[in-house]
Protein backbone atom coordinates (compact mmCIF):
# COMPACT_ATOMS: atom_id res chain seq x y z
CA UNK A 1 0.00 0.00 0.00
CA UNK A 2 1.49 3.29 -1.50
CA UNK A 3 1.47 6.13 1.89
CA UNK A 4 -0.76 8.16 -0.41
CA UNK A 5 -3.23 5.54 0.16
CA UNK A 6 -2.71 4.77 3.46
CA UNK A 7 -3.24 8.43 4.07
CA UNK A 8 -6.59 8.26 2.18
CA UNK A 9 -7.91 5.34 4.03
CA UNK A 10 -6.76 7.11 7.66
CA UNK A 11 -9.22 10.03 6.42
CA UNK A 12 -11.83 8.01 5.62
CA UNK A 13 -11.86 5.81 8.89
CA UNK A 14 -13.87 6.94 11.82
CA UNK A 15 -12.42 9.23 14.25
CA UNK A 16 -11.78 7.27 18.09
CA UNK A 17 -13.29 8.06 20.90
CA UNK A 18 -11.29 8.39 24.38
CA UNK A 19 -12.85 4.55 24.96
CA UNK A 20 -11.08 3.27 21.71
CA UNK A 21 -7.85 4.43 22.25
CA UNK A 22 -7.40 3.32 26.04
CA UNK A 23 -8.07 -0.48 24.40
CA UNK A 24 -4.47 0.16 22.72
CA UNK A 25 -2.19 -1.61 25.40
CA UNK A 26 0.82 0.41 24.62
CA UNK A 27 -1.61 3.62 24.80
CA UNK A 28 -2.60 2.42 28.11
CA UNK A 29 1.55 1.53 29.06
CA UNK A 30 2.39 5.86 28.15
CA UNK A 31 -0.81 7.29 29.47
CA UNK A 32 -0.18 5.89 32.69
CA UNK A 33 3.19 7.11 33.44
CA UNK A 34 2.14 10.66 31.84
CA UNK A 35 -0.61 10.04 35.34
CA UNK A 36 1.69 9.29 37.52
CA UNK A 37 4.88 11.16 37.09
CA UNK A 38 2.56 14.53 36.29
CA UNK A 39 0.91 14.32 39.55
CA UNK A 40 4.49 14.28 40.82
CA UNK A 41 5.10 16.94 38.48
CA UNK A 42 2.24 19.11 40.53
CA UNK A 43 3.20 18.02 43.81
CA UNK A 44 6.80 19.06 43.35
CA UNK A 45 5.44 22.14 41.76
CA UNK A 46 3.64 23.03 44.64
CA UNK A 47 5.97 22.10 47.12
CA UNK A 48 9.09 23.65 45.50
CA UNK A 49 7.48 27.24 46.26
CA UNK A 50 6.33 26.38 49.57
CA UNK A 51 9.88 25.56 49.98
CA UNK A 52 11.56 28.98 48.92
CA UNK A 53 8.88 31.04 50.60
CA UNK A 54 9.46 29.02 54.11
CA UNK A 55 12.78 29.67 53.28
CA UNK A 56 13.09 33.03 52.22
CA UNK A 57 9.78 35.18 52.52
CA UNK A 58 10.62 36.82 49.72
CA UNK A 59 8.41 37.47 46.48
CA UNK A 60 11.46 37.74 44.68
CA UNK A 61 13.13 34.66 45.29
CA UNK A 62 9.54 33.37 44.23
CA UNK A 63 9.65 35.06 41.23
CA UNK A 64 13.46 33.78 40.75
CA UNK A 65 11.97 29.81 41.26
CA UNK A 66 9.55 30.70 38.15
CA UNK A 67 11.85 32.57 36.08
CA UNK A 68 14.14 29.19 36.37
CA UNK A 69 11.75 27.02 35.56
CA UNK A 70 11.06 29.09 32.14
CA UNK A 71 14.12 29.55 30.83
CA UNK A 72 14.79 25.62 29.63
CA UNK A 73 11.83 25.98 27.00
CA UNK A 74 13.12 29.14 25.67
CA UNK A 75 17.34 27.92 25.38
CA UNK A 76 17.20 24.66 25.53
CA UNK A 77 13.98 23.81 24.00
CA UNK A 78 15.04 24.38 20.53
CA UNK A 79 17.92 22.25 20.56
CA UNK A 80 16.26 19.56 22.41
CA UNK A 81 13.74 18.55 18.87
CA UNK A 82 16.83 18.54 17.44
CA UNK A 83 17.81 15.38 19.34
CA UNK A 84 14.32 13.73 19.75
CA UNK A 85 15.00 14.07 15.80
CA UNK A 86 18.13 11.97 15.91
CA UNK A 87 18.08 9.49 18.84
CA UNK A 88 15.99 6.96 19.69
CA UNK A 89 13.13 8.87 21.27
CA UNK A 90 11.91 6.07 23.82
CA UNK A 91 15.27 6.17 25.14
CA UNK A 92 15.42 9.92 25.22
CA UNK A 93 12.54 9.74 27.16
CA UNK A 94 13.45 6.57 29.58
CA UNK A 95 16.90 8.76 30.12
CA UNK A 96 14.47 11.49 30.83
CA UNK A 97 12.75 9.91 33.72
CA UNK A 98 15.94 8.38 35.01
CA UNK A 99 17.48 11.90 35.44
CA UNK A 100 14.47 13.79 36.85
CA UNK A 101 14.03 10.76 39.89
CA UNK A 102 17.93 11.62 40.53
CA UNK A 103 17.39 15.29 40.18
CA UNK A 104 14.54 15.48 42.12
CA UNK A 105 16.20 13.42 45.14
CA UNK A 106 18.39 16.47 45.18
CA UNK A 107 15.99 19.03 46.61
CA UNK A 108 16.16 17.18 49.64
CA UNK A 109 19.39 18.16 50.38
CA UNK A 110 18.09 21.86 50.59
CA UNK A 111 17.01 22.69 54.32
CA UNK A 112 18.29 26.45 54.51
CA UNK A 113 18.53 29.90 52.61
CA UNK A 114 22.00 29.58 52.26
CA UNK A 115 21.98 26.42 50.36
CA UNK A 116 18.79 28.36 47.74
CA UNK A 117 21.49 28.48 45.34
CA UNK A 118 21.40 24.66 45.10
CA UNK A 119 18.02 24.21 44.60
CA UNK A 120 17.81 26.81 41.42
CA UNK A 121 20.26 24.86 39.98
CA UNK A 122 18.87 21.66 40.55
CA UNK A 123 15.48 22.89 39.45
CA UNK A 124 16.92 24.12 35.90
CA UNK A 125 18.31 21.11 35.31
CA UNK A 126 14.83 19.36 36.24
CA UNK A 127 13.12 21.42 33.92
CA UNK A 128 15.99 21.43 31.04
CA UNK A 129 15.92 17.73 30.99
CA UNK A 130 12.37 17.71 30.65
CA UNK A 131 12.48 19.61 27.37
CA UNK A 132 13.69 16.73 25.59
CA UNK A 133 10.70 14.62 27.19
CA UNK A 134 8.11 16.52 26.09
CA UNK A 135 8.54 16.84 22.95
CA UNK A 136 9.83 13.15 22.73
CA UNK A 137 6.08 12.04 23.59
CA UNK A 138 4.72 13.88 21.57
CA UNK A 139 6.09 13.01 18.65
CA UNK A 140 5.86 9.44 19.52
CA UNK A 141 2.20 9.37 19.57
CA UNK A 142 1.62 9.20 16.07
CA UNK A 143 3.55 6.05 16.13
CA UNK A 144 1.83 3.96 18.36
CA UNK A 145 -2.16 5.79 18.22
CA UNK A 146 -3.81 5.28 14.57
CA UNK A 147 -4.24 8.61 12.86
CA UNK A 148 -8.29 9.13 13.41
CA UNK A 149 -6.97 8.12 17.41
CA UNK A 150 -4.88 11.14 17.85
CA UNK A 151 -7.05 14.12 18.48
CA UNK A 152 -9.13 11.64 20.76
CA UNK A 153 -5.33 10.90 22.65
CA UNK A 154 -4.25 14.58 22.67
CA UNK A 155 -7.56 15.31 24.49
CA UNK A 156 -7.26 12.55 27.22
CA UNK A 157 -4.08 13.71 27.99
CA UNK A 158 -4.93 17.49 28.40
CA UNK A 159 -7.37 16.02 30.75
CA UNK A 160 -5.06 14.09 32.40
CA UNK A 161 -2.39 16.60 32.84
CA UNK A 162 -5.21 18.94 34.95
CA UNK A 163 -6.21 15.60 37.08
CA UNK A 164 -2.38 14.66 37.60
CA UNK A 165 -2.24 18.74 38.49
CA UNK A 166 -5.31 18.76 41.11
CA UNK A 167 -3.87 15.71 42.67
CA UNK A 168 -0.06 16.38 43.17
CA UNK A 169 -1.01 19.88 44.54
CA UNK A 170 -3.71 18.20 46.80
CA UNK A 171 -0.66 16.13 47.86
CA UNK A 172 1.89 18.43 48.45
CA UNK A 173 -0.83 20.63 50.50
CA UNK A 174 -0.97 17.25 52.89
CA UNK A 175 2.38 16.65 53.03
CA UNK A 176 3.63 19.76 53.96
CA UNK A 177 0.72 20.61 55.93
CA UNK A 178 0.06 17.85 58.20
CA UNK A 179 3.75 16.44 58.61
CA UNK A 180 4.86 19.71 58.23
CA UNK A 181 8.25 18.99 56.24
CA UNK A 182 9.26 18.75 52.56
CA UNK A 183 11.19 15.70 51.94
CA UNK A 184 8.82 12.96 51.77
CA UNK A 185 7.04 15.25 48.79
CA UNK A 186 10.39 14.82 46.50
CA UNK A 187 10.92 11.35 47.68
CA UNK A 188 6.88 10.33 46.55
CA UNK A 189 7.94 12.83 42.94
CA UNK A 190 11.37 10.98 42.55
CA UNK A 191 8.92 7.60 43.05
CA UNK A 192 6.92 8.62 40.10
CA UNK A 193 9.57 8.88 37.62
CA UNK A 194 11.16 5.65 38.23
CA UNK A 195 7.27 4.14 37.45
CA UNK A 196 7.01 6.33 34.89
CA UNK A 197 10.38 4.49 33.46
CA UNK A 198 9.02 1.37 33.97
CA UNK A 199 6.06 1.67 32.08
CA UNK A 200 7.50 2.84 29.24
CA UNK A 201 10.75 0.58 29.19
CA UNK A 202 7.32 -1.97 28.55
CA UNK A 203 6.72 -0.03 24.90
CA UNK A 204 8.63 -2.17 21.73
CA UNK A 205 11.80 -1.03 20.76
CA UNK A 206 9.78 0.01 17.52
CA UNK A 207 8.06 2.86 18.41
CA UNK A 208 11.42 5.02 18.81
CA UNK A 209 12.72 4.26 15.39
CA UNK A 210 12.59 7.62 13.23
CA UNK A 211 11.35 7.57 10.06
CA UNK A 212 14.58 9.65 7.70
CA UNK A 213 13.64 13.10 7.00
CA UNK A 214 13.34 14.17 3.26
CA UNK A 215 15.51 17.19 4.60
CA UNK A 216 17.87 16.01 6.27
CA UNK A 217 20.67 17.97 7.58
CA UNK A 218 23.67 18.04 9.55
CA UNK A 219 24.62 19.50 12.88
CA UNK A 220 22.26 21.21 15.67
CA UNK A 221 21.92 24.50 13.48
CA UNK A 222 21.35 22.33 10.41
CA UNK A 223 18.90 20.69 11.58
CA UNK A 224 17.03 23.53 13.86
CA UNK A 225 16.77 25.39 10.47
CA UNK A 226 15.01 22.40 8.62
CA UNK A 227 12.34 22.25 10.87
CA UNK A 228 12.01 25.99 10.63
CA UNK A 229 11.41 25.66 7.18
CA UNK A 230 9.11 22.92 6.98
CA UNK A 231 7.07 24.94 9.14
CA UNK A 232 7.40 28.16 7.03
CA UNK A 233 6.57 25.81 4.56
CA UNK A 234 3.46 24.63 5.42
CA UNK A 235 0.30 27.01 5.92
CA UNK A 236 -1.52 24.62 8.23
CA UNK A 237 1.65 24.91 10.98
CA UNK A 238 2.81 28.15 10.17
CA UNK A 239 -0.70 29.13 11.05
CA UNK A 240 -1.29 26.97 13.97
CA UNK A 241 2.05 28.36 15.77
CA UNK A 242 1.65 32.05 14.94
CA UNK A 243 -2.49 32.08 16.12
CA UNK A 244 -1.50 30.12 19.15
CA UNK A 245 1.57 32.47 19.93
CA UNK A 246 -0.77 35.47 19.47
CA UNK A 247 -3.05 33.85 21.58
CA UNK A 248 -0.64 33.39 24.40
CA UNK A 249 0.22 37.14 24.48
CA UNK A 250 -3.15 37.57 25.47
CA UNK A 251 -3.40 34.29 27.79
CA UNK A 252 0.02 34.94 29.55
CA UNK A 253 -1.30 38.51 30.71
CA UNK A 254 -4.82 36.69 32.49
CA UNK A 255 -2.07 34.15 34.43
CA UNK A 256 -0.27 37.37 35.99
CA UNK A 257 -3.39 39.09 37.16
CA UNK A 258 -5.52 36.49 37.66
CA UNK A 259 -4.91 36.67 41.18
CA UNK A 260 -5.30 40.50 41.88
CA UNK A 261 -8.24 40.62 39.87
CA UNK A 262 -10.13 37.85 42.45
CA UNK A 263 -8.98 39.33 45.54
CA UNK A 264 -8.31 43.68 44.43
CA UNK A 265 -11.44 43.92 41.90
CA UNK A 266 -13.64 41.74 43.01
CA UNK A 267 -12.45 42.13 46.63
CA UNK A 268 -12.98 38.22 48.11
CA UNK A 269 -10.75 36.26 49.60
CA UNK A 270 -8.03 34.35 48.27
CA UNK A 271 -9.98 31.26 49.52
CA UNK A 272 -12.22 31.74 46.55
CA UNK A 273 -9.12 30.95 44.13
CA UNK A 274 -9.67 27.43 44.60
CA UNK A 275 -13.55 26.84 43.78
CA UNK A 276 -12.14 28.65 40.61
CA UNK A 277 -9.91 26.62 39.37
CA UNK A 278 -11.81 24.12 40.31
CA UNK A 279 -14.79 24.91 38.12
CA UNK A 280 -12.61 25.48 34.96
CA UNK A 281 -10.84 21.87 35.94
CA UNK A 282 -14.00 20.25 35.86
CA UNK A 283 -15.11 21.83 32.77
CA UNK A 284 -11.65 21.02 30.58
CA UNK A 285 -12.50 16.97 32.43
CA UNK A 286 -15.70 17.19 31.05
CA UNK A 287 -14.96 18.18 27.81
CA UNK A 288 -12.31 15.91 26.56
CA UNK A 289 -15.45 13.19 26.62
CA UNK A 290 -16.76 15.35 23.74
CA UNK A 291 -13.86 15.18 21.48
CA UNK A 292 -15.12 11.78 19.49
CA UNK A 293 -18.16 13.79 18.70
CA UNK A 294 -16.00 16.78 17.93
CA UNK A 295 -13.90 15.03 15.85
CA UNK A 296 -16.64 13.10 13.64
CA UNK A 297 -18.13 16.49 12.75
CA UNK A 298 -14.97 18.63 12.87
CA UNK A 299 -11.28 19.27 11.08
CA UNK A 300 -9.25 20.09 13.97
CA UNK A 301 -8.72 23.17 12.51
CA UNK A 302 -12.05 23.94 12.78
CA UNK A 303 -12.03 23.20 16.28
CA UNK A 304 -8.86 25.91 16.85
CA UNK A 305 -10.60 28.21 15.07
CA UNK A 306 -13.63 28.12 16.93
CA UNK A 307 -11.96 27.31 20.42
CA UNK A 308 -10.00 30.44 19.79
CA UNK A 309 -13.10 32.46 19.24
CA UNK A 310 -14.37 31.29 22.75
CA UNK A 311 -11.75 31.88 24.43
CA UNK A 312 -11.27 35.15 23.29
CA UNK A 313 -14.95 35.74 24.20
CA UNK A 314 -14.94 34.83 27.65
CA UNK A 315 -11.77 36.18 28.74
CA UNK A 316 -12.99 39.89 27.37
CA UNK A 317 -16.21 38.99 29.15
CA UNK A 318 -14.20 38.22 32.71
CA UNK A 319 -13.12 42.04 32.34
CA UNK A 320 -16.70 42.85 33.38
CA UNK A 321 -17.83 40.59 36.56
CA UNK A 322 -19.01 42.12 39.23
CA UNK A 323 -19.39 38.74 41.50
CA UNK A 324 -17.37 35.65 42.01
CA UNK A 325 -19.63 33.95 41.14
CA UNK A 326 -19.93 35.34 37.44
CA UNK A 327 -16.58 34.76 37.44
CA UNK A 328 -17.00 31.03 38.74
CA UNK A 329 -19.52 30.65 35.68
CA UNK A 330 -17.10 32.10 33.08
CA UNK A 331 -13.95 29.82 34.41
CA UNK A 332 -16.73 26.64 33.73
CA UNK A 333 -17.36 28.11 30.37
CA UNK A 334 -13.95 28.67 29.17
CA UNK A 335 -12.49 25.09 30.16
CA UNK A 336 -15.30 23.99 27.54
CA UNK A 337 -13.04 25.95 24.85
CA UNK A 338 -9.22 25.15 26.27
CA UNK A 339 -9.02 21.05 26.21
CA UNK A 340 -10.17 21.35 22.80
CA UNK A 341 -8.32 23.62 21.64
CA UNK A 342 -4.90 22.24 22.91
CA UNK A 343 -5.45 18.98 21.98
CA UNK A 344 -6.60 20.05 18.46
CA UNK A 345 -3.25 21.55 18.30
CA UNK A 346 -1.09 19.14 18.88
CA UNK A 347 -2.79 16.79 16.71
CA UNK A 348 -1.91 19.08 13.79
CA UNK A 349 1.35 19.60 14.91
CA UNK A 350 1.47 15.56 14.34
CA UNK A 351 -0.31 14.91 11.41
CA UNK A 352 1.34 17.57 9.91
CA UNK A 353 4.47 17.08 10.31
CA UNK A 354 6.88 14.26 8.53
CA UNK A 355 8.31 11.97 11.67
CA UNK A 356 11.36 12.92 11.13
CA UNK A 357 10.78 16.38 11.84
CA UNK A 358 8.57 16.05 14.30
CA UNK A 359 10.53 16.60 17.21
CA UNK A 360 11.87 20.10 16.00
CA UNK A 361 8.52 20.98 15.39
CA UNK A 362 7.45 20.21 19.13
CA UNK A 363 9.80 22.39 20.08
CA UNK A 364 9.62 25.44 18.19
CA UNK A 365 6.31 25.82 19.45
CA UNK A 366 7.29 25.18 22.87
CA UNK A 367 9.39 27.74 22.85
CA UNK A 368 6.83 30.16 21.12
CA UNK A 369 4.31 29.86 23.57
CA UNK A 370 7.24 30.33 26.27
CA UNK A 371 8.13 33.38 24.65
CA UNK A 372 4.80 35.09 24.01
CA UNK A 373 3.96 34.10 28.03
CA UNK A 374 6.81 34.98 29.22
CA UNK A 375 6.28 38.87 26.78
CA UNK A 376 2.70 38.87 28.31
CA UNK A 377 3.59 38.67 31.56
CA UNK A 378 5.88 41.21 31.70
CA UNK A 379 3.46 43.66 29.79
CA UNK A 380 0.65 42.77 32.55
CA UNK A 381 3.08 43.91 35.03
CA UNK A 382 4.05 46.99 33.78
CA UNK A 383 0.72 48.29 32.79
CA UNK A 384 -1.99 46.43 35.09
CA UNK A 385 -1.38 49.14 37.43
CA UNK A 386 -0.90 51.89 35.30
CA UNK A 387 -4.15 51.61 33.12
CA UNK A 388 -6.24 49.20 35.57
CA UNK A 389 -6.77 45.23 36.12
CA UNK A 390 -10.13 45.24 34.17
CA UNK A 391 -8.69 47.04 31.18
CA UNK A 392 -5.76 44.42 30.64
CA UNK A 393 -8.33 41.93 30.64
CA UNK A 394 -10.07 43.96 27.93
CA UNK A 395 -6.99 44.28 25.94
CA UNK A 396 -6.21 40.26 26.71
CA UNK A 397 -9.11 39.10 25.28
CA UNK A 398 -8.83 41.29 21.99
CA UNK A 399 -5.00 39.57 21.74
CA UNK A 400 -6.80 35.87 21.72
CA UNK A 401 -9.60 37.78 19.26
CA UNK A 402 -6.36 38.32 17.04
CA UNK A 403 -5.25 35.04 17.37
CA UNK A 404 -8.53 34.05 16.56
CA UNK A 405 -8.33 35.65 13.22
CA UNK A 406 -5.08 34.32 12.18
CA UNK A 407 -6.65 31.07 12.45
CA UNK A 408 -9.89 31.92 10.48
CA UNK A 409 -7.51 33.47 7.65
CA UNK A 410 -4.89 31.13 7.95
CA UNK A 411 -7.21 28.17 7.55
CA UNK A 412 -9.63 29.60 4.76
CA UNK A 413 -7.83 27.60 1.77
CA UNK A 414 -7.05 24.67 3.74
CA UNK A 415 -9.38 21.81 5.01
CA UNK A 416 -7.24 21.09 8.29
CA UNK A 417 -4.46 19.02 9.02
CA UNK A 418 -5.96 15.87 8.29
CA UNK A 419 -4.83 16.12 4.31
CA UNK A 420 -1.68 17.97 5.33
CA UNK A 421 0.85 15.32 4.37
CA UNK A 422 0.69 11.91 3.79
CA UNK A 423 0.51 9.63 6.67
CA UNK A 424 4.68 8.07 7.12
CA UNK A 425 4.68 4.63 6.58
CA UNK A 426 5.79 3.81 10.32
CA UNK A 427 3.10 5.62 12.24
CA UNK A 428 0.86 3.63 14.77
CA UNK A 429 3.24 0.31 13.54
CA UNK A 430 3.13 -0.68 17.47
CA UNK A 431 -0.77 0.11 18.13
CA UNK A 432 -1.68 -2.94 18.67
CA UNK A 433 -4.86 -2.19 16.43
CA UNK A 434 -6.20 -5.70 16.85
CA UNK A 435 -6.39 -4.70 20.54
CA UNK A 436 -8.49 -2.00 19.96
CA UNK A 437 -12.02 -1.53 20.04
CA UNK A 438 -14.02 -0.72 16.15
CA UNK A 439 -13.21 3.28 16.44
CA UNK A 440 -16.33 5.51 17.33
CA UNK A 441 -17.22 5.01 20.61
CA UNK A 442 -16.89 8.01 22.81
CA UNK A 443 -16.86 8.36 26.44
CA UNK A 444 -19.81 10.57 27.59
């Protein structure tokens, strides 16, 4: 079969629902360990901050923690789909785990501000080695989910990453609040990665192979520059990265002020940050159950599109709230929007993209949405005092509208990703398709 015509008989098979895809065993083997060693994630998270402000008191050492952890994906990031490019990506991302569970083992030895210093440096290199992961997984996906699977996989584990979230933090809040020391949380986080190894040292050798790129190049630089061109390239990804970084100069700016705008506008507690984010947590659970039926009816770029315009909506819409509780209502209604939106968007990052470039393309827009947050940010700071809280959300919301309108333009001549390139010969050759369930069966 020629890959033109396995990429026509991909589009014309029924897009899988959440149900389907969790019948793939080796599915089941990487969803897990994303479960487990992302609640760990969270509960380090957590716990690294109530570390450095036991520690130090300061705001600014606080700020420090955060500016560490955002660095890798801007430096690092790019080089690291470089790699996932070249190596062996299950072993990229079984070296991965084995370096966070060592790394993480090391914040233990921090029990006073003097020794701060140590645990920057230990949470860089936590974060650094986890931009190889990342993109790693996602660009083995494709390998071992069938085509029509993908959006259904890229939504369960959106979902899964705010679950693993809500749990580690729930976690570290116990930990350090009943025993009343941090250790046992980066012992419990160290614990995950070493399962998370073991579940995927259970995948087949198979699914890390690389399919050759028809660019190839040599050298970091080489080979950073080929992915940037198959993305200027291609109007499907240059349009998905430049909406979504738009987007995230808007989104970025709502994440800085999110908190002063609860507790200085609408002038409640800080207790009432937690029903929040749990409304728009159950919302972004609820919704990845929808994507089968989303995806039956919709191109994923469709869904960006549209997700974007919701978004944009209901951020613009927060700006003018005049009760928690119409705030509580518009967190529900945007998680609606934000599961399907980033999952649509990886899944034409991967069916858009030849294997062999896959990685770099991971990572460019890693580092783009780093970038743009990290630009947003800064601009909420500077001007959410000088021109108001409610008028940054104003101007947030018409960034995402922007975004939005990339997307609508960007799209026009294209039907989605799904026809973007032909599917590579080696995708999904470890699915264990005989395992799985006939595709269409969504979980409510």
């Amino acid at each position: 079969m020629t890959d033109q015509t396995t990429a026509a008989a991909s589009a014309l098979a029924p897009a899988m629902g959440i149900r389907d895809i969790l019948r793939i065993r080796n599915y089941r083997l990487l969803w897990l360990g994303q479960l487990i060693s992302e609640a760990g994630d969270g509960l380090t998270n957590l716990t690294l901050l109530l570390l450095v402000n036991a520690l130090t008191g300061s705001t600014a050492a606080l700020a420090g923690m955060a500016i560490v952890l955002a660095i890798p994906p801007l430096t690092i990031g790019l080089v690291a789909g470089t790699y996932v490019d070249r190596f062996d990506r299950r072993r990229i991302m079984l070296a991965s785990d084995i370096l966070r569970g060592i790394v993480v083992l090391g914040f233990v030895l921090v029990g006073s501000a003097s020794s701060l210093w140590l645990l920057y440096i230990l949470a860089f290199v936590q974060s650094a080695v986890g931009t190889f992961f990342t993109p790693a997984r996602g660009a083995i996906l494709p390998r071992i989910v069938p085509r029509e699977g993908l959006l259904a996989a890229n939504s369960l584990a959106q979902a899964t990453r705010v679950v693993s979230g809500i749990v580690g933090s729930a976690l570290a809040g116990l930990i350090v609040g009943l025993i009343g020391t941090f250790w046992p949380a980066f012992i419990l986080d160290s614990l995950t990665f070493f399962v998370s190894f073991a579940l995927i040292a259970r995948l087949p050798a198979a699914v890390g192979t690389i399919q050759a790129s028809a660019h190839a190049a040599a050298g970091v630089r080489g080979a950073l520059l080929v992915g940037l061109r198959t993305i200027g390239r291609s109007r499907v990804l240059s349009t998905t990265i430049l909406a979504l970084a738009v987007s995230m100069l808007g989104l970025g700016a709502v994440n800085v002020l999110f908190v002063p705008f609860v507790v200085r506008v609408l002038q409640v507690g800080p207790v009432w940050l937690g029903p929040v984010e749990l409304a728009q947590s159950a919302s972004m659970i609820l919704a990845s159950g929808l994507i089968g039926v989303l995806a039956r009816r919709l191109a994923p770029s469709s869904i960006v599109t549209i997700a974007m315009a919701g978004v944009a909506v209901t951020i613009a819409a927060a700006g003018t709230v005049v009760a928690i509780w119409q705030l509580l209502v518009l967190m529900f209604v945007i998680g609606w929007f934000v599961v399907p939106l980033q999952a649509a968007v990886i899944t034409i990052l991967q069916q858009s993209t030849p294997d062999g470039e896959r990685g770099r393309v991971m990572s460019v827009v890693q580092a783009a949405m780093s970038a743009a947050s990290v630009l947003s940010m800064g601009f909420a700071g500077i001007v959410g005092d000088a021109i108001g809280i409610r008028e940054v959300m104003f101007a947030a919301g018409g960034i995402t509208g922007i975004g939005f309108l990339v997307a609508l333009v960007g799209y026009r001549r294209h039907d989605g990703a799904r026809s973007a390139v032909a599917a590579d010969p080696g995708d999904a050759v470890a699915a264990d398709v005989g395992d799985a369930a006939a595709p269409g069966m969504p979980v409510a």
